[in-house]
N, C-alpha and C. Protein backbone atom coordinates (compact mmCIF):
# COMPACT_ATOMS: atom_id res chain seq x y z
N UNK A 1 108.64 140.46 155.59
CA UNK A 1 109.93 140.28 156.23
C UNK A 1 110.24 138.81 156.42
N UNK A 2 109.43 138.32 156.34
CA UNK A 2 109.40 136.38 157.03
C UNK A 2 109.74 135.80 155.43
N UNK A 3 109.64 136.18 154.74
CA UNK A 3 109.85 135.66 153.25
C UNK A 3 111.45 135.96 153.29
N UNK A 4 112.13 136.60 153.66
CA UNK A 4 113.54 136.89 153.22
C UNK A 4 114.19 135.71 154.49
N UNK A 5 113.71 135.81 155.53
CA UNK A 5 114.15 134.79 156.42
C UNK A 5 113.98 133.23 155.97
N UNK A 6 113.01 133.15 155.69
CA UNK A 6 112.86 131.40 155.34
C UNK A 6 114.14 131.44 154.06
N UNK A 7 114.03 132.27 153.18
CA UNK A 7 115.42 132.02 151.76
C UNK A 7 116.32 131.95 152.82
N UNK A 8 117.01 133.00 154.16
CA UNK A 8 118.08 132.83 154.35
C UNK A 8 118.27 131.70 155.16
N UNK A 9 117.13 130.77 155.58
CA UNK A 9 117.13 129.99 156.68
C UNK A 9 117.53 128.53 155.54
N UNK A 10 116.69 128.47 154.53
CA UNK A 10 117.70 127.76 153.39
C UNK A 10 118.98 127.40 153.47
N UNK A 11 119.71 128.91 153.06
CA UNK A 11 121.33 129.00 152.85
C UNK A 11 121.51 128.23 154.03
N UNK A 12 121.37 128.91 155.75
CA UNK A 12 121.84 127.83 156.30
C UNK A 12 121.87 126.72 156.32
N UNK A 13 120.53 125.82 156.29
CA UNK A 13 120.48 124.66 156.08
C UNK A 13 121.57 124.10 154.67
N UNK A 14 121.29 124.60 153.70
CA UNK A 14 121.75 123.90 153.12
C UNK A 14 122.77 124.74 152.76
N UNK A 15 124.30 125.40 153.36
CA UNK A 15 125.23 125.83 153.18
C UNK A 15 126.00 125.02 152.58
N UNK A 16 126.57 123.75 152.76
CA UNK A 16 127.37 122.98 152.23
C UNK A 16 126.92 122.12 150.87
N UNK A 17 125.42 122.49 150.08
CA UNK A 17 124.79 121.95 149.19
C UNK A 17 125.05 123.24 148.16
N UNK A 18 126.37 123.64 148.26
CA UNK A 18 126.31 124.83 146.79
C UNK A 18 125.73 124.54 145.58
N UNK A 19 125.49 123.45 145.38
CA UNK A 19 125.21 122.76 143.85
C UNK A 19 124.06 123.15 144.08
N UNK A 20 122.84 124.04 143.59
CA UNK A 20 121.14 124.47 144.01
C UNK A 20 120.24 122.93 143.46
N UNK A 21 121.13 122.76 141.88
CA UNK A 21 120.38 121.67 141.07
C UNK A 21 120.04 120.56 142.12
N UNK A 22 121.08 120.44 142.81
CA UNK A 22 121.27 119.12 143.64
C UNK A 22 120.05 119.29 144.81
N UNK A 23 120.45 120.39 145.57
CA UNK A 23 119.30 120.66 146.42
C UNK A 23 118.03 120.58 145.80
N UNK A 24 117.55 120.54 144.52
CA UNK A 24 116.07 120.38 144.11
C UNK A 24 114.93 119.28 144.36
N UNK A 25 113.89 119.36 144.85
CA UNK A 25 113.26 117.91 145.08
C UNK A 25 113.25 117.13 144.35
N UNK A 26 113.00 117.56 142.99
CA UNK A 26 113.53 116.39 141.92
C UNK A 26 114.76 115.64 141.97
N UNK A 27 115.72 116.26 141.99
CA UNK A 27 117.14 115.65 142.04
C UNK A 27 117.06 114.87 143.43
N UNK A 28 116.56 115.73 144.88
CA UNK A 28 117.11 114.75 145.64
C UNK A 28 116.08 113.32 145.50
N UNK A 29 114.61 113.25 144.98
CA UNK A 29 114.55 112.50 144.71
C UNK A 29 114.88 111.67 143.50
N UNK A 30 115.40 111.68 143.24
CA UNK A 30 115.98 110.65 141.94
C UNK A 30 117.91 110.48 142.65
N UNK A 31 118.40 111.03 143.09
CA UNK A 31 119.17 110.51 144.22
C UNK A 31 119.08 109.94 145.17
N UNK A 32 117.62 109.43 145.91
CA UNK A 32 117.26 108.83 146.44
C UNK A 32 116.93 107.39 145.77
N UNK A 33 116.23 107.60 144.35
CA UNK A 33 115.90 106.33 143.49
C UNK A 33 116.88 105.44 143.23
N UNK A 34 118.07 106.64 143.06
CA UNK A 34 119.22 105.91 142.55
C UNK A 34 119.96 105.39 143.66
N UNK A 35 119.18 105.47 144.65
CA UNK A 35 120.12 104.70 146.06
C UNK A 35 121.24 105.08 146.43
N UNK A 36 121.15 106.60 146.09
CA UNK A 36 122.74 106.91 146.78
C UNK A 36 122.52 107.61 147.85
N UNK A 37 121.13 107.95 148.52
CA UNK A 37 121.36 108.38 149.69
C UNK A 37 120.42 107.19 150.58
N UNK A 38 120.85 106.54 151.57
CA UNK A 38 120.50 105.33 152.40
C UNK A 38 119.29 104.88 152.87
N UNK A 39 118.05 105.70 152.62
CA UNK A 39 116.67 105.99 152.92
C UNK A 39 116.07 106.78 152.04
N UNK A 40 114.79 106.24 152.40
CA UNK A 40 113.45 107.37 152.24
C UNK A 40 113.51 108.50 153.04
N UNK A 41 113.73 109.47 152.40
CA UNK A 41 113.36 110.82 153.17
C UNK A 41 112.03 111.14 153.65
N UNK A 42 111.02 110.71 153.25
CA UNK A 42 109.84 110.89 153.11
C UNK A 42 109.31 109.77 154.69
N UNK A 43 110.34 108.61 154.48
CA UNK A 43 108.95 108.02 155.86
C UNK A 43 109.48 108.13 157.15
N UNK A 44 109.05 107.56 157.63
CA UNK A 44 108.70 107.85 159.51
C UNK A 44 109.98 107.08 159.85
N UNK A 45 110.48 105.88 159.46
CA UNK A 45 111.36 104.56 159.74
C UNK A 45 112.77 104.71 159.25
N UNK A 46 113.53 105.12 160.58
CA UNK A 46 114.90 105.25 160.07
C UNK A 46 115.81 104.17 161.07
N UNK A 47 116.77 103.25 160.03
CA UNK A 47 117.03 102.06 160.56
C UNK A 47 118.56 102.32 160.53
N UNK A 48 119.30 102.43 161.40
CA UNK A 48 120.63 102.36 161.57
C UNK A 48 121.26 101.49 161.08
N UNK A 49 122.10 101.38 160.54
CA UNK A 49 122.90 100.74 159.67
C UNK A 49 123.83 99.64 161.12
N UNK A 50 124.11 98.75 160.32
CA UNK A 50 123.89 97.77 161.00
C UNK A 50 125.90 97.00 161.20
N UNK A 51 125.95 97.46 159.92
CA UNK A 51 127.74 96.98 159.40
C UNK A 51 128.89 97.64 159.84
N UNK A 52 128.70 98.92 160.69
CA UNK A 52 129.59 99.86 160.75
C UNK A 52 130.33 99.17 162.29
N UNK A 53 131.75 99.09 161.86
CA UNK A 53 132.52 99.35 163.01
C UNK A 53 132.33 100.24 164.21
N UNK A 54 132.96 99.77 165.53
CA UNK A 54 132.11 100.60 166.36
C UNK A 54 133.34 101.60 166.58
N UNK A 55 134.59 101.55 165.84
CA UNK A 55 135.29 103.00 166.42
C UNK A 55 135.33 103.63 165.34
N UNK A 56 135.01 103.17 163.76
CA UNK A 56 134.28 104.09 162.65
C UNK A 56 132.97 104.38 163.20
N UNK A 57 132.06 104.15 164.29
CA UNK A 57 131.00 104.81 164.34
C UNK A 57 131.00 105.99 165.16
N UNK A 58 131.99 105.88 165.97
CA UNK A 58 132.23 107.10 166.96
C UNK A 58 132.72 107.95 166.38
N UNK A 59 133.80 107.88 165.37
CA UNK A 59 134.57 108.77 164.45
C UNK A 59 133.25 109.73 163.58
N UNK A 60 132.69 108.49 162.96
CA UNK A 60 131.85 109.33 162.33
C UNK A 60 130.79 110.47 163.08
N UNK A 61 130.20 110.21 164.07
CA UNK A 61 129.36 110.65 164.99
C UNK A 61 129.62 111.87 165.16
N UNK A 62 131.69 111.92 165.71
CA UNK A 62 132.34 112.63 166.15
C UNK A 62 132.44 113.90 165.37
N UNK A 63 132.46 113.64 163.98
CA UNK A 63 132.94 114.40 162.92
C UNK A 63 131.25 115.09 162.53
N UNK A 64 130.23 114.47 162.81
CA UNK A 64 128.99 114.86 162.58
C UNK A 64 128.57 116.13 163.27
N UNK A 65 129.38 115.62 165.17
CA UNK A 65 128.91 116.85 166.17
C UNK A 65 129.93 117.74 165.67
N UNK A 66 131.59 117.69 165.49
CA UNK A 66 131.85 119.01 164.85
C UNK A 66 131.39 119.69 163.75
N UNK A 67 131.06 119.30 162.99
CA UNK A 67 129.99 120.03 161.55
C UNK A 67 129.13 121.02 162.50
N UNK A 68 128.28 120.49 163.00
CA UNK A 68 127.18 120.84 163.88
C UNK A 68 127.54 122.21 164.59
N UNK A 69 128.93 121.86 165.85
CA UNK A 69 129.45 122.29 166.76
C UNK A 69 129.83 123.78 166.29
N UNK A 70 131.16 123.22 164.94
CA UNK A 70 131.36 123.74 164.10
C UNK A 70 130.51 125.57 163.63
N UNK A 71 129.60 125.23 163.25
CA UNK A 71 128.89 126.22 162.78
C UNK A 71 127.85 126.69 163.42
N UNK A 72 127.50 126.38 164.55
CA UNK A 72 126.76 126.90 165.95
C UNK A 72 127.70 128.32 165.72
N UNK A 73 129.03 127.98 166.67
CA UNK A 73 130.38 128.58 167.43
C UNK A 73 130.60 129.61 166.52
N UNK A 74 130.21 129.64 164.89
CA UNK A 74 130.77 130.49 164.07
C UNK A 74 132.58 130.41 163.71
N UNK A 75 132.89 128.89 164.04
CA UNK A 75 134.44 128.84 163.84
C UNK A 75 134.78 128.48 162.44
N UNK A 76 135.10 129.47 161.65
CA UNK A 76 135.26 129.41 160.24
C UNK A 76 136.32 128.32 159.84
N UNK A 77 137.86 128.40 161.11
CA UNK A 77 138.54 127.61 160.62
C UNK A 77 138.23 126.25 160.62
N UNK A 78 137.34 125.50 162.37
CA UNK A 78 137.10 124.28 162.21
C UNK A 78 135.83 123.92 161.48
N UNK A 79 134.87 124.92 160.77
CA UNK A 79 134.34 124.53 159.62
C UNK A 79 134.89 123.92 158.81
N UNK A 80 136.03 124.86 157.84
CA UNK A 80 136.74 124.28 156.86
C UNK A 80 137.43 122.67 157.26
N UNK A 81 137.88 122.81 158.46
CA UNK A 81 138.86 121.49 158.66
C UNK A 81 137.37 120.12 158.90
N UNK A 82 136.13 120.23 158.81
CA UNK A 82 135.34 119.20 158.45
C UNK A 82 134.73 119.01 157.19
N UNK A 83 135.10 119.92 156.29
CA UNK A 83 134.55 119.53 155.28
C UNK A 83 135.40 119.18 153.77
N UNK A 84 134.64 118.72 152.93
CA UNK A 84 135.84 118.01 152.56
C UNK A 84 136.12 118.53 151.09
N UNK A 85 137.07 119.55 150.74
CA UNK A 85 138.00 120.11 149.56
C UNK A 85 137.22 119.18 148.25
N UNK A 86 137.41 117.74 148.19
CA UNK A 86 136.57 117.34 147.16
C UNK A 86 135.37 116.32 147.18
N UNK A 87 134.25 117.59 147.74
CA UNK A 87 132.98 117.45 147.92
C UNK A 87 132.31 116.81 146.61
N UNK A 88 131.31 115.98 146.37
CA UNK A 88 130.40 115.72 145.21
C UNK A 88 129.57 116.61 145.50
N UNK A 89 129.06 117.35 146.57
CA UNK A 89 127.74 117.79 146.62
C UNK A 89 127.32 119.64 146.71
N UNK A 90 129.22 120.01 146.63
CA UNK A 90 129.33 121.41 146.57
C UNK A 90 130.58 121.88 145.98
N UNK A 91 130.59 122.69 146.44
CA UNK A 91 131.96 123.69 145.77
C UNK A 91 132.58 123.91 147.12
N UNK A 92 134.13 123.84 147.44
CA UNK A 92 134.36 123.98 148.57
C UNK A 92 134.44 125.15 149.07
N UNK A 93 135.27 126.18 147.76
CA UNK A 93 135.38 127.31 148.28
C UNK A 93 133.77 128.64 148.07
N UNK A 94 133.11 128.17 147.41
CA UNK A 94 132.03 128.73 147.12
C UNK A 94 130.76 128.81 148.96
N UNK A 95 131.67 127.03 149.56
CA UNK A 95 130.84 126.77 151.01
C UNK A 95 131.09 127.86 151.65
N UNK A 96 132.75 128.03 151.43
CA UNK A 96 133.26 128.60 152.96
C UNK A 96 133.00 130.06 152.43
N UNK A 97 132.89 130.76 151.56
CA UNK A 97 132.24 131.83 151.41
C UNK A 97 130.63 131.99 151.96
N UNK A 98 130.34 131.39 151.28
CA UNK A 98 129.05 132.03 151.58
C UNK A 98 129.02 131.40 153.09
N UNK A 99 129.35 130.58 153.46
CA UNK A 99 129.29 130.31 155.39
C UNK A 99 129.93 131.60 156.04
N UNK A 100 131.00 132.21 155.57
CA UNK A 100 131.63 133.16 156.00
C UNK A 100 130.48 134.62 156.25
N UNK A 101 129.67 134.38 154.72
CA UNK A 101 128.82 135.45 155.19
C UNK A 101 127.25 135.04 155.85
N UNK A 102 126.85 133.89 156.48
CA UNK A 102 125.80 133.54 157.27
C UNK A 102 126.39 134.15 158.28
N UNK A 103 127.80 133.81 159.03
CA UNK A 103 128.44 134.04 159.97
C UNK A 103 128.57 135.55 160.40
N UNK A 104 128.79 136.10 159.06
CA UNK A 104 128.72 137.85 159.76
C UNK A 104 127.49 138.22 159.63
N UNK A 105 126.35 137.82 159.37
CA UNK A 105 125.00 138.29 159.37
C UNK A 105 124.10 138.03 160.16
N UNK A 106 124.32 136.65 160.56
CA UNK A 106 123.48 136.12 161.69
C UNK A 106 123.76 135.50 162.79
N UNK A 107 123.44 135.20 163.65
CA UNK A 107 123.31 133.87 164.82
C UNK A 107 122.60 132.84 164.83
N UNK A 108 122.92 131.82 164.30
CA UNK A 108 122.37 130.43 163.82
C UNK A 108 123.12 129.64 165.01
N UNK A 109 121.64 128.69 165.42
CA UNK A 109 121.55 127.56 166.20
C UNK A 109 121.23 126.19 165.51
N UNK A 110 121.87 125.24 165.07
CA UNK A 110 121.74 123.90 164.71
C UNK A 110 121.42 123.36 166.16
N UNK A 111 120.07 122.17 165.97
CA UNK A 111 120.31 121.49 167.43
C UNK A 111 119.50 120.07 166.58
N UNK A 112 120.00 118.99 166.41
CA UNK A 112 120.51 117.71 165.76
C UNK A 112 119.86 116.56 167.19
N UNK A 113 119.06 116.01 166.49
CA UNK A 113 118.65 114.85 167.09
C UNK A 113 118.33 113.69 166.32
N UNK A 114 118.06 112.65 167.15
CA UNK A 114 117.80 111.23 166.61
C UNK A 114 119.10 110.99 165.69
N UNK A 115 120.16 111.35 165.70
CA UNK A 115 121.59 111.15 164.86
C UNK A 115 121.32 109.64 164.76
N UNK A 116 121.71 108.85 163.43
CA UNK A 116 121.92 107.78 163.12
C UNK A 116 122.76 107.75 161.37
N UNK A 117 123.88 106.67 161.90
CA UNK A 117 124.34 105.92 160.62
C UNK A 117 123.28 105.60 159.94
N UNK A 118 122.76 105.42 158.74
CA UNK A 118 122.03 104.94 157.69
C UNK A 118 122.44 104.56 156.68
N UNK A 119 123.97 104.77 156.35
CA UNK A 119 124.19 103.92 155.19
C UNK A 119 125.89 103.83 155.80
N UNK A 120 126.52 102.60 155.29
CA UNK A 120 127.75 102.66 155.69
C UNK A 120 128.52 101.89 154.64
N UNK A 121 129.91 102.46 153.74
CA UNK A 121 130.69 101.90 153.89
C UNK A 121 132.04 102.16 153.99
N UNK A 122 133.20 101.70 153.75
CA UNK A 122 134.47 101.70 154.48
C UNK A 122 134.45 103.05 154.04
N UNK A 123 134.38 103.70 152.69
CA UNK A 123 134.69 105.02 152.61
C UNK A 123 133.83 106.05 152.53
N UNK A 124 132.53 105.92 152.93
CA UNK A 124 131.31 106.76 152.83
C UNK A 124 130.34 106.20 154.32
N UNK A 125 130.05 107.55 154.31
CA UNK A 125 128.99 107.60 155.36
C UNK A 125 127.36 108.39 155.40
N UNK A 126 126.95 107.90 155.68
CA UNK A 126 125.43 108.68 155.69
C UNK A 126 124.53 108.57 157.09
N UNK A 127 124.71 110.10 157.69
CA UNK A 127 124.25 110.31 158.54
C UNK A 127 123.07 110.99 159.08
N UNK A 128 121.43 110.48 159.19
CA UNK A 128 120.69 111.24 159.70
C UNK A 128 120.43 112.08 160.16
N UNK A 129 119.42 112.97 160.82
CA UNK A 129 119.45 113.57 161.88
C UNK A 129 118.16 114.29 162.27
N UNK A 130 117.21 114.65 162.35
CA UNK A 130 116.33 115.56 162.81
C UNK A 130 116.98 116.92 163.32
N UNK A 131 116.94 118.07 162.51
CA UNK A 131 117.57 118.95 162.80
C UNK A 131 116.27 120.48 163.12
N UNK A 132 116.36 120.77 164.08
CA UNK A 132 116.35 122.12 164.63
C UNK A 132 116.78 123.25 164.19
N UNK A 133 116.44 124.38 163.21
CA UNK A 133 117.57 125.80 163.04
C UNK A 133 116.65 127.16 163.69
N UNK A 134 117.25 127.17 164.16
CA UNK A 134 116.94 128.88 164.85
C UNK A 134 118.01 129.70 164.52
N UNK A 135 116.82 131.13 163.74
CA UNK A 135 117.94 132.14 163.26
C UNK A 135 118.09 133.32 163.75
N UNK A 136 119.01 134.39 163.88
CA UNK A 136 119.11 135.59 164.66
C UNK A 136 119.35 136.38 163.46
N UNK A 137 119.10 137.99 162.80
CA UNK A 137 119.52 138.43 162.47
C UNK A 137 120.28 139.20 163.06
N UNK A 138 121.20 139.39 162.60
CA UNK A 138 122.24 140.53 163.71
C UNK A 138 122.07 141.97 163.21
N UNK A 139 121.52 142.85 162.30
CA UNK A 139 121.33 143.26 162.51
C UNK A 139 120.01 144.48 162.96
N UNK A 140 118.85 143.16 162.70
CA UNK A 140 117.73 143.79 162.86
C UNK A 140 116.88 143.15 164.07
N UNK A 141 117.51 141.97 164.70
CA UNK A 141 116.99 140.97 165.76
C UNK A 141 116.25 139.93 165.12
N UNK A 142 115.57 140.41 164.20
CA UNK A 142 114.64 139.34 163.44
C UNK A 142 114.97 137.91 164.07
N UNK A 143 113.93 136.96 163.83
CA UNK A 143 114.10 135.28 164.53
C UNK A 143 113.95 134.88 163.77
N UNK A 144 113.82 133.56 163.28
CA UNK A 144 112.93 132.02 162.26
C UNK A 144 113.18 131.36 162.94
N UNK A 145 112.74 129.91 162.65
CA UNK A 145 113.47 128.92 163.44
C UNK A 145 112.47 127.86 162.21
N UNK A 146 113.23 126.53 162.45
CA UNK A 146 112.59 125.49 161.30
C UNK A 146 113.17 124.14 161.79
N UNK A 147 112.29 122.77 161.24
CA UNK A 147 112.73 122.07 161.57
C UNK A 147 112.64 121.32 159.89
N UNK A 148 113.47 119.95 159.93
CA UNK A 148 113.42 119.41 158.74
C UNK A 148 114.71 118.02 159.06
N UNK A 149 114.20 117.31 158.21
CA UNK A 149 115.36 116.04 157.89
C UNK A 149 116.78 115.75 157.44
N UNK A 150 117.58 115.70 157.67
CA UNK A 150 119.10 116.02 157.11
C UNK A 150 119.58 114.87 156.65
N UNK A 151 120.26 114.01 155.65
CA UNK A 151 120.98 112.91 155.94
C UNK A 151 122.82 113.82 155.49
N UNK A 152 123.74 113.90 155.97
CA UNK A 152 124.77 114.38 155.72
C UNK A 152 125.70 113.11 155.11
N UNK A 153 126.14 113.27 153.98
CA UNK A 153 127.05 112.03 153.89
C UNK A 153 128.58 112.90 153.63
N UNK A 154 129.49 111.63 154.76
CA UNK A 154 131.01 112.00 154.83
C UNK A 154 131.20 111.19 154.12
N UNK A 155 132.22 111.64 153.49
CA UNK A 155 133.72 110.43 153.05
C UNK A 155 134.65 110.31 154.01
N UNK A 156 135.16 109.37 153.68
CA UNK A 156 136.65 109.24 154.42
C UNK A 156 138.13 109.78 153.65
N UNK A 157 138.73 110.68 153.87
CA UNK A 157 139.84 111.18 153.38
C UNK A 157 140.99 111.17 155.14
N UNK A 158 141.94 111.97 155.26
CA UNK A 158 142.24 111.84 156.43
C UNK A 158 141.85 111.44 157.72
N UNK A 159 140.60 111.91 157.68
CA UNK A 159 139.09 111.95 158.62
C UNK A 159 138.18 112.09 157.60
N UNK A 160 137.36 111.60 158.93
CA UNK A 160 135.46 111.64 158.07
C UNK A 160 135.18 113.16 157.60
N UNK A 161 134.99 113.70 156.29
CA UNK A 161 134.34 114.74 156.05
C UNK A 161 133.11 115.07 155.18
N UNK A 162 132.28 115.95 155.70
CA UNK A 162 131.33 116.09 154.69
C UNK A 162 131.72 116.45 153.13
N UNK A 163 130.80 115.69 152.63
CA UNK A 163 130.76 115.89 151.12
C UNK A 163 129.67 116.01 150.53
N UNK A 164 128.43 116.08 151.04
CA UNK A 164 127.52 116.41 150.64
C UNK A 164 126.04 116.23 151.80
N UNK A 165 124.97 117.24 151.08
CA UNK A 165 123.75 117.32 152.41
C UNK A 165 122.60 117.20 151.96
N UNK A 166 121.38 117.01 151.99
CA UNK A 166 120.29 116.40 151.66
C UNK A 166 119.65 116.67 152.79
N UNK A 167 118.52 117.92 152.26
CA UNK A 167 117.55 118.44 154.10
C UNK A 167 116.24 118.33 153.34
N UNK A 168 115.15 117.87 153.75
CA UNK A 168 114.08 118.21 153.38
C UNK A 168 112.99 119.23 154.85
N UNK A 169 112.88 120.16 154.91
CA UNK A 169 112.26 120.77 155.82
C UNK A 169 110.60 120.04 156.20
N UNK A 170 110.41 120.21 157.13
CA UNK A 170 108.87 120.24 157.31
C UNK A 170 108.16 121.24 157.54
N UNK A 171 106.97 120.98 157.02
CA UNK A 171 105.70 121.87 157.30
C UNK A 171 105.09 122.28 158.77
């Protein structure tokens, strides 16, 4: 039974990573090589970015806790309104589907710590996090819960939105 939970504890985590290729350790490392995501996933030392405006940093922050907030609450619409139509790192409507069905299946808890900028510029963002997931099945009670590394990177379009996610879980 714990084998079907960890796959679905995946999807959550990485709901907004529709692309699977992308989610692969290979890819995210060699997206890492290629310096497009702001750190080592792998070490202990995460250094806040240093260049960011301080009311682009609140914005961004802001837009980080609704993602978060977002999909705690199960609010499908202010899901959609944080993420961003032309994602590099998914399919938009492929997200809000399959988020639609985490949402009728389970009770998922995101709980996000150590949040930090890590890469910044005027139109991209990359945001850390130490993330927490605890899962509910709804209809059998079943639990999981997991922890793992996130860096989320927004763009800037109207507002900051996600466009792509990068989790590596831990052991």
């Amino acid at each position: 039974m714990k084998k079907w939970l960890v796959a679905v504890l995946a999807v959550f985590v990485l709901a907004a990573c529709g692309d699977k290729q992308e989610a692969s350790p290979e890819n995210l490392q060699k997206t890492i090589d290629e310096g497009t995501v702001g750190f080592e996933m792998m070490g202990d030392s995460i250094e806040e970015a240093t260049d960011v405006p301080e009311e682009e940093k609140n914005n961004i922050i802001s837009a980080f806790n609704e993602y978060i907030a977002a999909f705690n609450e199960k609010d499908l619409e202010r899901y959609k309104n944080i993420i961003s139509k032309n994602a590099t790192g998914f399919n938009y409507d492929e997200d809000i589907e399959a988020v639609s069905d985490v949402f009728n299946q389970y009770d998922v808890k995101r709980t996000a710590e150590d949040i930090t900028i890590v890469k910044y510029s005027g139109e991209e963002a990359q945001v850390f996090s130490n993330l927490k997931t605890e899962t509910k099945e709804i209809d059998t009670g079943a639990e999981l819960s997991g922890v793992g590394r996130q860096v989320t990177v927004f763009k800037k379009e109207d507002s900051w939105k996600v466009s792509s996610i990068y989790y590596i879980g831990s052991e």
